[in-house]
PDB file of N, CA and C in Angstrom:
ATOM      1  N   UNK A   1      41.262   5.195  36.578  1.00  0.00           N
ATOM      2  CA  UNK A   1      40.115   4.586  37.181  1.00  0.00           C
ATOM      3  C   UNK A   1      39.723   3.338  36.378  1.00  0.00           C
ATOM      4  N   UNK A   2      40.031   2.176  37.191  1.00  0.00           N
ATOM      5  CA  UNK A   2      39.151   0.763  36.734  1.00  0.00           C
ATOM      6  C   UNK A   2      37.585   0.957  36.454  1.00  0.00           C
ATOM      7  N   UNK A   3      36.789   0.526  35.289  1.00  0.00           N
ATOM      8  CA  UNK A   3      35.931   0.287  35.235  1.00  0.00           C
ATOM      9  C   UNK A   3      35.512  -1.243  35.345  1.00  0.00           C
ATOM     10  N   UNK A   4      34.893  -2.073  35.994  1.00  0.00           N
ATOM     11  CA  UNK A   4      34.081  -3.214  36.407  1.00  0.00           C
ATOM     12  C   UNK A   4      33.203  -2.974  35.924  1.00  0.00           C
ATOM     13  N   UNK A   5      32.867  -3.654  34.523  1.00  0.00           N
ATOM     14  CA  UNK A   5      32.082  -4.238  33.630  1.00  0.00           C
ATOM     15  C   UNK A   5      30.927  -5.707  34.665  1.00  0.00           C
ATOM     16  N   UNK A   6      29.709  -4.970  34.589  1.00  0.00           N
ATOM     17  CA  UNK A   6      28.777  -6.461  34.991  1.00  0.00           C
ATOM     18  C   UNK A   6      28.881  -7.685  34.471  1.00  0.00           C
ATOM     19  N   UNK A   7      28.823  -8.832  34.942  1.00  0.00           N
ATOM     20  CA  UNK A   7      29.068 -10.383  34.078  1.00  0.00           C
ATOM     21  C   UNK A   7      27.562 -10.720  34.322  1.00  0.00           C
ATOM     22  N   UNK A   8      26.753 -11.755  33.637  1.00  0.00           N
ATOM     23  CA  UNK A   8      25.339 -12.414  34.117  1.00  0.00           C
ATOM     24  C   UNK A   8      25.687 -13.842  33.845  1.00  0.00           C
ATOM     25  N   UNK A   9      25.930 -14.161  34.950  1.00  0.00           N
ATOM     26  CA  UNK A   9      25.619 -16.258  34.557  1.00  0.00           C
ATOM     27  C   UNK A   9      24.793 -16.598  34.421  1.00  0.00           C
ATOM     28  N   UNK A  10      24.428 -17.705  33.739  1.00  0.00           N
ATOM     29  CA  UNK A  10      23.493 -17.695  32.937  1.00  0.00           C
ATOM     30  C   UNK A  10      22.325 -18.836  34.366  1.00  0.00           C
ATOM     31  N   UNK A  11      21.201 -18.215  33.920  1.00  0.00           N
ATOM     32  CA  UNK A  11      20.085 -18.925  35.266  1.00  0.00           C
ATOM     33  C   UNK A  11      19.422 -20.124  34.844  1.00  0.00           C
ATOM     34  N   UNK A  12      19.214 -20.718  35.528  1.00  0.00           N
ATOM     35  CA  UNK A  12      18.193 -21.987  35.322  1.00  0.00           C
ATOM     36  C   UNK A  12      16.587 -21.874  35.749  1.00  0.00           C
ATOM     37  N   UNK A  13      16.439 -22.080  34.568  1.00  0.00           N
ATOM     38  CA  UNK A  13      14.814 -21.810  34.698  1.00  0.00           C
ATOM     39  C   UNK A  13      13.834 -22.761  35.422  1.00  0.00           C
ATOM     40  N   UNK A  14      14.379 -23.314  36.547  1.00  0.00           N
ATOM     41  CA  UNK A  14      13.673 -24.352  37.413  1.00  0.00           C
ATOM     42  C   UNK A  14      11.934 -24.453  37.204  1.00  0.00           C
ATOM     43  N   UNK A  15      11.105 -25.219  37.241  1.00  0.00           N
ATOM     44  CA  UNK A  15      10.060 -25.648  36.978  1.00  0.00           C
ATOM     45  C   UNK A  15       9.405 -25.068  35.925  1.00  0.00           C
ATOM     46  N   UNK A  16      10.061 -24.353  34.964  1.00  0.00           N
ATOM     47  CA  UNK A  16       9.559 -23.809  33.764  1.00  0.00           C
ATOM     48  C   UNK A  16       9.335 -25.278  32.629  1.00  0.00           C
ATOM     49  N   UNK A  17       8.316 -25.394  32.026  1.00  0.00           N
ATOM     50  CA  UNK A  17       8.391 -26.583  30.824  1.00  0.00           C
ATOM     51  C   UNK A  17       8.867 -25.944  29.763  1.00  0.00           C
ATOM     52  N   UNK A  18       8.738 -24.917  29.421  1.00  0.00           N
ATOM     53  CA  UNK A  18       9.131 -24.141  28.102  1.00  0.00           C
ATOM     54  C   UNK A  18      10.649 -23.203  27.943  1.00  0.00           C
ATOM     55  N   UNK A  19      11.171 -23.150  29.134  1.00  0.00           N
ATOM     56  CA  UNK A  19      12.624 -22.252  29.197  1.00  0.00           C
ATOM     57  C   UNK A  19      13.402 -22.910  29.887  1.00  0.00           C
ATOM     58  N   UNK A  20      14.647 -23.755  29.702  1.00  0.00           N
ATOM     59  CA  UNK A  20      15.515 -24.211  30.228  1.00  0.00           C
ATOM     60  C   UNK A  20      16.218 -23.075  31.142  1.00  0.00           C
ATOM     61  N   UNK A  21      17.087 -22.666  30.516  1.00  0.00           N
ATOM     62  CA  UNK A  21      17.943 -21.604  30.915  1.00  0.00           C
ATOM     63  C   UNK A  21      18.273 -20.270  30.161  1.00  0.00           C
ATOM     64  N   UNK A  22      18.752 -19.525  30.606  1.00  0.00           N
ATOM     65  CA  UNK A  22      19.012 -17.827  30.178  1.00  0.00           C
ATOM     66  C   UNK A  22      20.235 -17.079  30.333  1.00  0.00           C
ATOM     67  N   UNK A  23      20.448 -16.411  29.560  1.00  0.00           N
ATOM     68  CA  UNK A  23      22.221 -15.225  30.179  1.00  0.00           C
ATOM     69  C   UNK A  23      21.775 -14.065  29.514  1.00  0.00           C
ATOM     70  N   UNK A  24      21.949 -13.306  30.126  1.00  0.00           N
ATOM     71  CA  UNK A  24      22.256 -11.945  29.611  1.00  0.00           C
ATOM     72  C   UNK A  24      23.676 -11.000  28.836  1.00  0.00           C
ATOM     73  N   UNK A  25      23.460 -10.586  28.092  1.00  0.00           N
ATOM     74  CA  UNK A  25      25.053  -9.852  27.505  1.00  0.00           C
ATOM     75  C   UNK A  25      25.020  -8.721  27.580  1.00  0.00           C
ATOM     76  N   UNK A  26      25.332  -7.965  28.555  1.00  0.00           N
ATOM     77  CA  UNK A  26      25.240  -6.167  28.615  1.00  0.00           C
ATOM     78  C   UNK A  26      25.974  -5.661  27.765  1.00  0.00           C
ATOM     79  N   UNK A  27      27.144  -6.394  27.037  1.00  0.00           N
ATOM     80  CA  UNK A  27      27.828  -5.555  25.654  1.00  0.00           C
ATOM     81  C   UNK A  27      26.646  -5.613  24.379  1.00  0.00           C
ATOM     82  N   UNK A  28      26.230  -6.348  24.224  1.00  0.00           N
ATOM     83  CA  UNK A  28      25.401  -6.037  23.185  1.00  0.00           C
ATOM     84  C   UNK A  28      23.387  -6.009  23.269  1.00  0.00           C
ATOM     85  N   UNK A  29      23.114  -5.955  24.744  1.00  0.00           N
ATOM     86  CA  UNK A  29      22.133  -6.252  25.199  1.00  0.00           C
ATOM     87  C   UNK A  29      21.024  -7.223  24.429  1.00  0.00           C
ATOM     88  N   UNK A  30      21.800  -8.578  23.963  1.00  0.00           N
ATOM     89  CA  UNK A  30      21.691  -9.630  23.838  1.00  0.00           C
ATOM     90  C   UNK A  30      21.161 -10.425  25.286  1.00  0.00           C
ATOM     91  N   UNK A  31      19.967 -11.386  24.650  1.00  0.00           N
ATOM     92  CA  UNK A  31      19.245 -12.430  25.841  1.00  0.00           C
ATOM     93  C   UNK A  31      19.408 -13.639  25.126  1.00  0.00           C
ATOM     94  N   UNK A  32      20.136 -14.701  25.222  1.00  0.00           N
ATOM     95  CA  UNK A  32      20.149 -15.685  25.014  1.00  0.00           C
ATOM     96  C   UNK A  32      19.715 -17.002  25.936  1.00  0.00           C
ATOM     97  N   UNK A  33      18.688 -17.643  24.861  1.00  0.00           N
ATOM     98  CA  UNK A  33      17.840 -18.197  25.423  1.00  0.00           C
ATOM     99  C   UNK A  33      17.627 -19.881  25.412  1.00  0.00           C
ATOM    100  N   UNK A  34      18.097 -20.803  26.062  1.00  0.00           N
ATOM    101  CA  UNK A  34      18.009 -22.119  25.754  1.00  0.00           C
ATOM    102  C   UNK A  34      16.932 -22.643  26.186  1.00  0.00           C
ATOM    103  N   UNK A  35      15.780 -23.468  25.275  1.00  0.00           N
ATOM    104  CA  UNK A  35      14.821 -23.467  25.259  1.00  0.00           C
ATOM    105  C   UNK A  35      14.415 -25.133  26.028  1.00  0.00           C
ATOM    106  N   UNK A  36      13.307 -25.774  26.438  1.00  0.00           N
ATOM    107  CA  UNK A  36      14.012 -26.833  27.430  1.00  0.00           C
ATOM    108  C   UNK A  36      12.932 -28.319  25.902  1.00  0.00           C
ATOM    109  N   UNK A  37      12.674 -27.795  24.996  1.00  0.00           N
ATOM    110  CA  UNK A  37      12.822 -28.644  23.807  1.00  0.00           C
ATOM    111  C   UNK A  37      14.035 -28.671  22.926  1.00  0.00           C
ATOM    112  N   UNK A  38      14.862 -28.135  23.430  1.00  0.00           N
ATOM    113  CA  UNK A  38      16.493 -27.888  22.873  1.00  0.00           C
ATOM    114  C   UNK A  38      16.802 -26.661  22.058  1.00  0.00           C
ATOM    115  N   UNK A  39      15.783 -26.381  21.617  1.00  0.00           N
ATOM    116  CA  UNK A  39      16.374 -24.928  20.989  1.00  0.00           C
ATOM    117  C   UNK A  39      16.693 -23.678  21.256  1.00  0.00           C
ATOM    118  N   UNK A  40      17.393 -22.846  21.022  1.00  0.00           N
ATOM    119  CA  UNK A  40      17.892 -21.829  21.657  1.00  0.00           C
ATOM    120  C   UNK A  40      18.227 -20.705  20.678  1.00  0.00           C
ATOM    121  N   UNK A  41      18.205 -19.801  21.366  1.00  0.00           N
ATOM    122  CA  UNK A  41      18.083 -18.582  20.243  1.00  0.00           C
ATOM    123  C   UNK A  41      18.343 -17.193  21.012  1.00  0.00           C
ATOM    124  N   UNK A  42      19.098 -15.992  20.274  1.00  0.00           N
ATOM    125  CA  UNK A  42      18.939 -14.756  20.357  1.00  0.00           C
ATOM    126  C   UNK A  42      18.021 -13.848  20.595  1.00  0.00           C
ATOM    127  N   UNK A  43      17.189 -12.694  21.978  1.00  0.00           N
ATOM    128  CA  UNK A  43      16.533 -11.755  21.291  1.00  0.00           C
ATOM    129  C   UNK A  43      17.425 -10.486  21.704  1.00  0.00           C
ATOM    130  N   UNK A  44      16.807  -9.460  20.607  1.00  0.00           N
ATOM    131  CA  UNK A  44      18.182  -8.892  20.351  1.00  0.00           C
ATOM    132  C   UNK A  44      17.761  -7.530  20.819  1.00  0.00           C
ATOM    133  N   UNK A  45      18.671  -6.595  21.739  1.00  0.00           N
ATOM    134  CA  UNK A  45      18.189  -5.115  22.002  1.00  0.00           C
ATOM    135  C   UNK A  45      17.398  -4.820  22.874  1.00  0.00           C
ATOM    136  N   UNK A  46      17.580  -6.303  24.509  1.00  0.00           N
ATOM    137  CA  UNK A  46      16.774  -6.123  25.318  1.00  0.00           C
ATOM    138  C   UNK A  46      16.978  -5.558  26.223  1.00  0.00           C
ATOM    139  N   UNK A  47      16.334  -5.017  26.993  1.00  0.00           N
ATOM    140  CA  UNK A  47      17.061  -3.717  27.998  1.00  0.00           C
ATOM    141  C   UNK A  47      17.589  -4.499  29.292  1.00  0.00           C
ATOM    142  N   UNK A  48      18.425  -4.171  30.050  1.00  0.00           N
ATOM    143  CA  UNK A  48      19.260  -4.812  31.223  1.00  0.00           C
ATOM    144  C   UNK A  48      17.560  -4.881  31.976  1.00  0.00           C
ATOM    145  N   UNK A  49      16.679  -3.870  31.978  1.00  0.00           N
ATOM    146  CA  UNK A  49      15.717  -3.786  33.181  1.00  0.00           C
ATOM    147  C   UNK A  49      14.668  -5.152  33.056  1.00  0.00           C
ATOM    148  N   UNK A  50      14.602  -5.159  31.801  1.00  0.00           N
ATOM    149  CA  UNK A  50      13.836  -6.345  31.422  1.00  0.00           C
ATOM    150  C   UNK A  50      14.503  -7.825  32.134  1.00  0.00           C
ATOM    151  N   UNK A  51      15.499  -8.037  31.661  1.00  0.00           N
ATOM    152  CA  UNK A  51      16.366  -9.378  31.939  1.00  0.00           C
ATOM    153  C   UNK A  51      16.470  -9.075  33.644  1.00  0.00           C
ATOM    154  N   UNK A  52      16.506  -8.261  34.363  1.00  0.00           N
ATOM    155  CA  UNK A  52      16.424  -8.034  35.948  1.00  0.00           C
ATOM    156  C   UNK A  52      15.316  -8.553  36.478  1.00  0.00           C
ATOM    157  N   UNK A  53      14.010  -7.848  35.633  1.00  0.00           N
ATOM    158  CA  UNK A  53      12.764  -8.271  36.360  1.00  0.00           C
ATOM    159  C   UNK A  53      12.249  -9.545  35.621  1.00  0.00           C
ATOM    160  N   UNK A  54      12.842  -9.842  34.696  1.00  0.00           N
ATOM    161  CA  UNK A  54      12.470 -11.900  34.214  1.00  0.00           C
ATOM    162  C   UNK A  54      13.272 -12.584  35.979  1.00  0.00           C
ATOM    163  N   UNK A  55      14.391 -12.147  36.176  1.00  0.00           N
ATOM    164  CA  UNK A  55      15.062 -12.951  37.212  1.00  0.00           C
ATOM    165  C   UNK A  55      14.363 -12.714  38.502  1.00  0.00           C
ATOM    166  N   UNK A  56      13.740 -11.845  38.835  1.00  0.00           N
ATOM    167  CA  UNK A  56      12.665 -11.571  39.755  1.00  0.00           C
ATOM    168  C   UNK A  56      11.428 -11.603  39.762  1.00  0.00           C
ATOM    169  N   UNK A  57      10.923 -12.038  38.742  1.00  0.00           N
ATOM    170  CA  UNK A  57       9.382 -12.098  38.413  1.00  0.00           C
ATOM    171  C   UNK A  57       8.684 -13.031  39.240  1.00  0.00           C
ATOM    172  N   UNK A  58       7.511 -12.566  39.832  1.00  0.00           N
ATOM    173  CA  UNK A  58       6.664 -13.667  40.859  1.00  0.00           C
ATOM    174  C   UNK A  58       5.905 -15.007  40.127  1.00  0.00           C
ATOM    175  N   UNK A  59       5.823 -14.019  38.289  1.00  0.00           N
ATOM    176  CA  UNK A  59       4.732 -15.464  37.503  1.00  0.00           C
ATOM    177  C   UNK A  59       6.598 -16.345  37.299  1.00  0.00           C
ATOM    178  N   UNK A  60       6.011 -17.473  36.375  1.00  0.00           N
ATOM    179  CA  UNK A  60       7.156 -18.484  35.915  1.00  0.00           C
ATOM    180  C   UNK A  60       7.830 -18.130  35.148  1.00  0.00           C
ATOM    181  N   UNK A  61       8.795 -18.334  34.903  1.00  0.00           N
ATOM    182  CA  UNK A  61       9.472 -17.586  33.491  1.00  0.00           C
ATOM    183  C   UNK A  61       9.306 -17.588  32.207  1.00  0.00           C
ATOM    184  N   UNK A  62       8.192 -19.136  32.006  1.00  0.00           N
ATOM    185  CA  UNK A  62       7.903 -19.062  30.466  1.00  0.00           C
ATOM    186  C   UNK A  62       6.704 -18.124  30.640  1.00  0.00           C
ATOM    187  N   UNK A  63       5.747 -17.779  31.802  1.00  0.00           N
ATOM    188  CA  UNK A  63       4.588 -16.617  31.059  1.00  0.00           C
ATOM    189  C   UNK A  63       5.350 -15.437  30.975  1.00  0.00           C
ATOM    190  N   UNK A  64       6.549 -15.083  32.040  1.00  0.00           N
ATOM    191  CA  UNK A  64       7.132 -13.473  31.576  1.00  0.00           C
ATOM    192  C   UNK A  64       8.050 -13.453  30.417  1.00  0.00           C
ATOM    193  N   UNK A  65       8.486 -14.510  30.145  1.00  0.00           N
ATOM    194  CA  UNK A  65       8.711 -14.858  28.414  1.00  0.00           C
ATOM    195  C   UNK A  65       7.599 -14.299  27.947  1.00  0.00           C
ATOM    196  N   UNK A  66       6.443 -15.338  27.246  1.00  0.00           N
ATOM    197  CA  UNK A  66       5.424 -15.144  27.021  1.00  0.00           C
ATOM    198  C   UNK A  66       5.103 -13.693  27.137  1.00  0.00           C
ATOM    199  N   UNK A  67       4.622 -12.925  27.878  1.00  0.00           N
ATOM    200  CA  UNK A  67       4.332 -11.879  28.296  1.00  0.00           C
ATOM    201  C   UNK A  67       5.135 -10.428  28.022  1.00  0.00           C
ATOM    202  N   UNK A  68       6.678 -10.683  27.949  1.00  0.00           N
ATOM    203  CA  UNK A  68       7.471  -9.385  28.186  1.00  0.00           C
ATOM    204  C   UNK A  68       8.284  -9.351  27.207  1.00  0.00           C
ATOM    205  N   UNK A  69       8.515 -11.026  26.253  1.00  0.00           N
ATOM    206  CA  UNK A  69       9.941 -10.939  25.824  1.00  0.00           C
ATOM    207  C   UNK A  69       9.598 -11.267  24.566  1.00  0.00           C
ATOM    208  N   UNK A  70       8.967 -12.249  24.406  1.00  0.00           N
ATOM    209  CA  UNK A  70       8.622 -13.522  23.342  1.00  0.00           C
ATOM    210  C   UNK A  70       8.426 -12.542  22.092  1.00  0.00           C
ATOM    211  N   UNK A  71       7.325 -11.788  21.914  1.00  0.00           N
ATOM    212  CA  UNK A  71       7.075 -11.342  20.517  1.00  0.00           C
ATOM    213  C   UNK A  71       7.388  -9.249  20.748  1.00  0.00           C
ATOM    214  N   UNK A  72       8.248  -9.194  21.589  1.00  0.00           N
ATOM    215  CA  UNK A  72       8.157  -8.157  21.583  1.00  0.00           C
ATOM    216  C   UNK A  72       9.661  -7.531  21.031  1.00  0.00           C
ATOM    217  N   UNK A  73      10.972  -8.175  21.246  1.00  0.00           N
ATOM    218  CA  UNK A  73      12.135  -8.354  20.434  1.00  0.00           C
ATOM    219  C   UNK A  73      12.497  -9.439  19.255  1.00  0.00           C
ATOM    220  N   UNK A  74      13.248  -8.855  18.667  1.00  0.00           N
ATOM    221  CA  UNK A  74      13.408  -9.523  17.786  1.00  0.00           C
ATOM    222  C   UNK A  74      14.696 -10.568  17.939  1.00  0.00           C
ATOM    223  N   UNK A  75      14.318 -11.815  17.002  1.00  0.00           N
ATOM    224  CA  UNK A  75      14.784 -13.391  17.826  1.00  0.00           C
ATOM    225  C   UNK A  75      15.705 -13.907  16.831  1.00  0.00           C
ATOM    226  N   UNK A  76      16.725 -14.367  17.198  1.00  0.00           N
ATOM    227  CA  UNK A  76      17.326 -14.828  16.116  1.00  0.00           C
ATOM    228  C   UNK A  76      17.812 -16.519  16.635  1.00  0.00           C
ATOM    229  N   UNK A  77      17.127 -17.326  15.886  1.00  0.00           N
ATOM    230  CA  UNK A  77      17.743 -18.983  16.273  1.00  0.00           C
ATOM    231  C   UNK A  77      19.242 -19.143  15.847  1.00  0.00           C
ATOM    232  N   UNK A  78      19.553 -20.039  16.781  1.00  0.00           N
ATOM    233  CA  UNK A  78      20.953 -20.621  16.989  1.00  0.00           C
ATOM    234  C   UNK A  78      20.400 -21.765  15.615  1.00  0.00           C
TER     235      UNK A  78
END
């Protein structure tokens, strides 16, 4: 039996000022985060459910940043 491993391309954070873009890594439930002042960074040990409902969230993505992600994992800069 094949197992099919999930892939996440990485999203564009359209009208966000504070989050460029995003990917998810289900091998190490890694969120990597490119920031739209250029910086970008690791948070580390985030759950697949989290990174699902950032991609579905009704607020913008920098408040469910803000809100869900920002100080609640731990971040590691590129």
């Amino acid at each position: 039996m094949t197992v099919v491993k999930e892939t996440f391309q990485p999203i564009q954070a359209r009208g966000s000022s504070h989050i460029a873009r995003f990917q998810f890594d289900p091998e190490t439930d890694t969120l990597h985060v490119w920031f739209a002042g250029g910086d970008e960074g690791d948070y580390l040990n985030v759950p697949v459910a989290v990174y699902r409902a950032w991609t579905q969230a009704s607020e913008s993505f920098g408040k469910y940043w803000v809100r869900h992600i920002k100080d609640r994992y731990a971040y590691v800069g590129a």
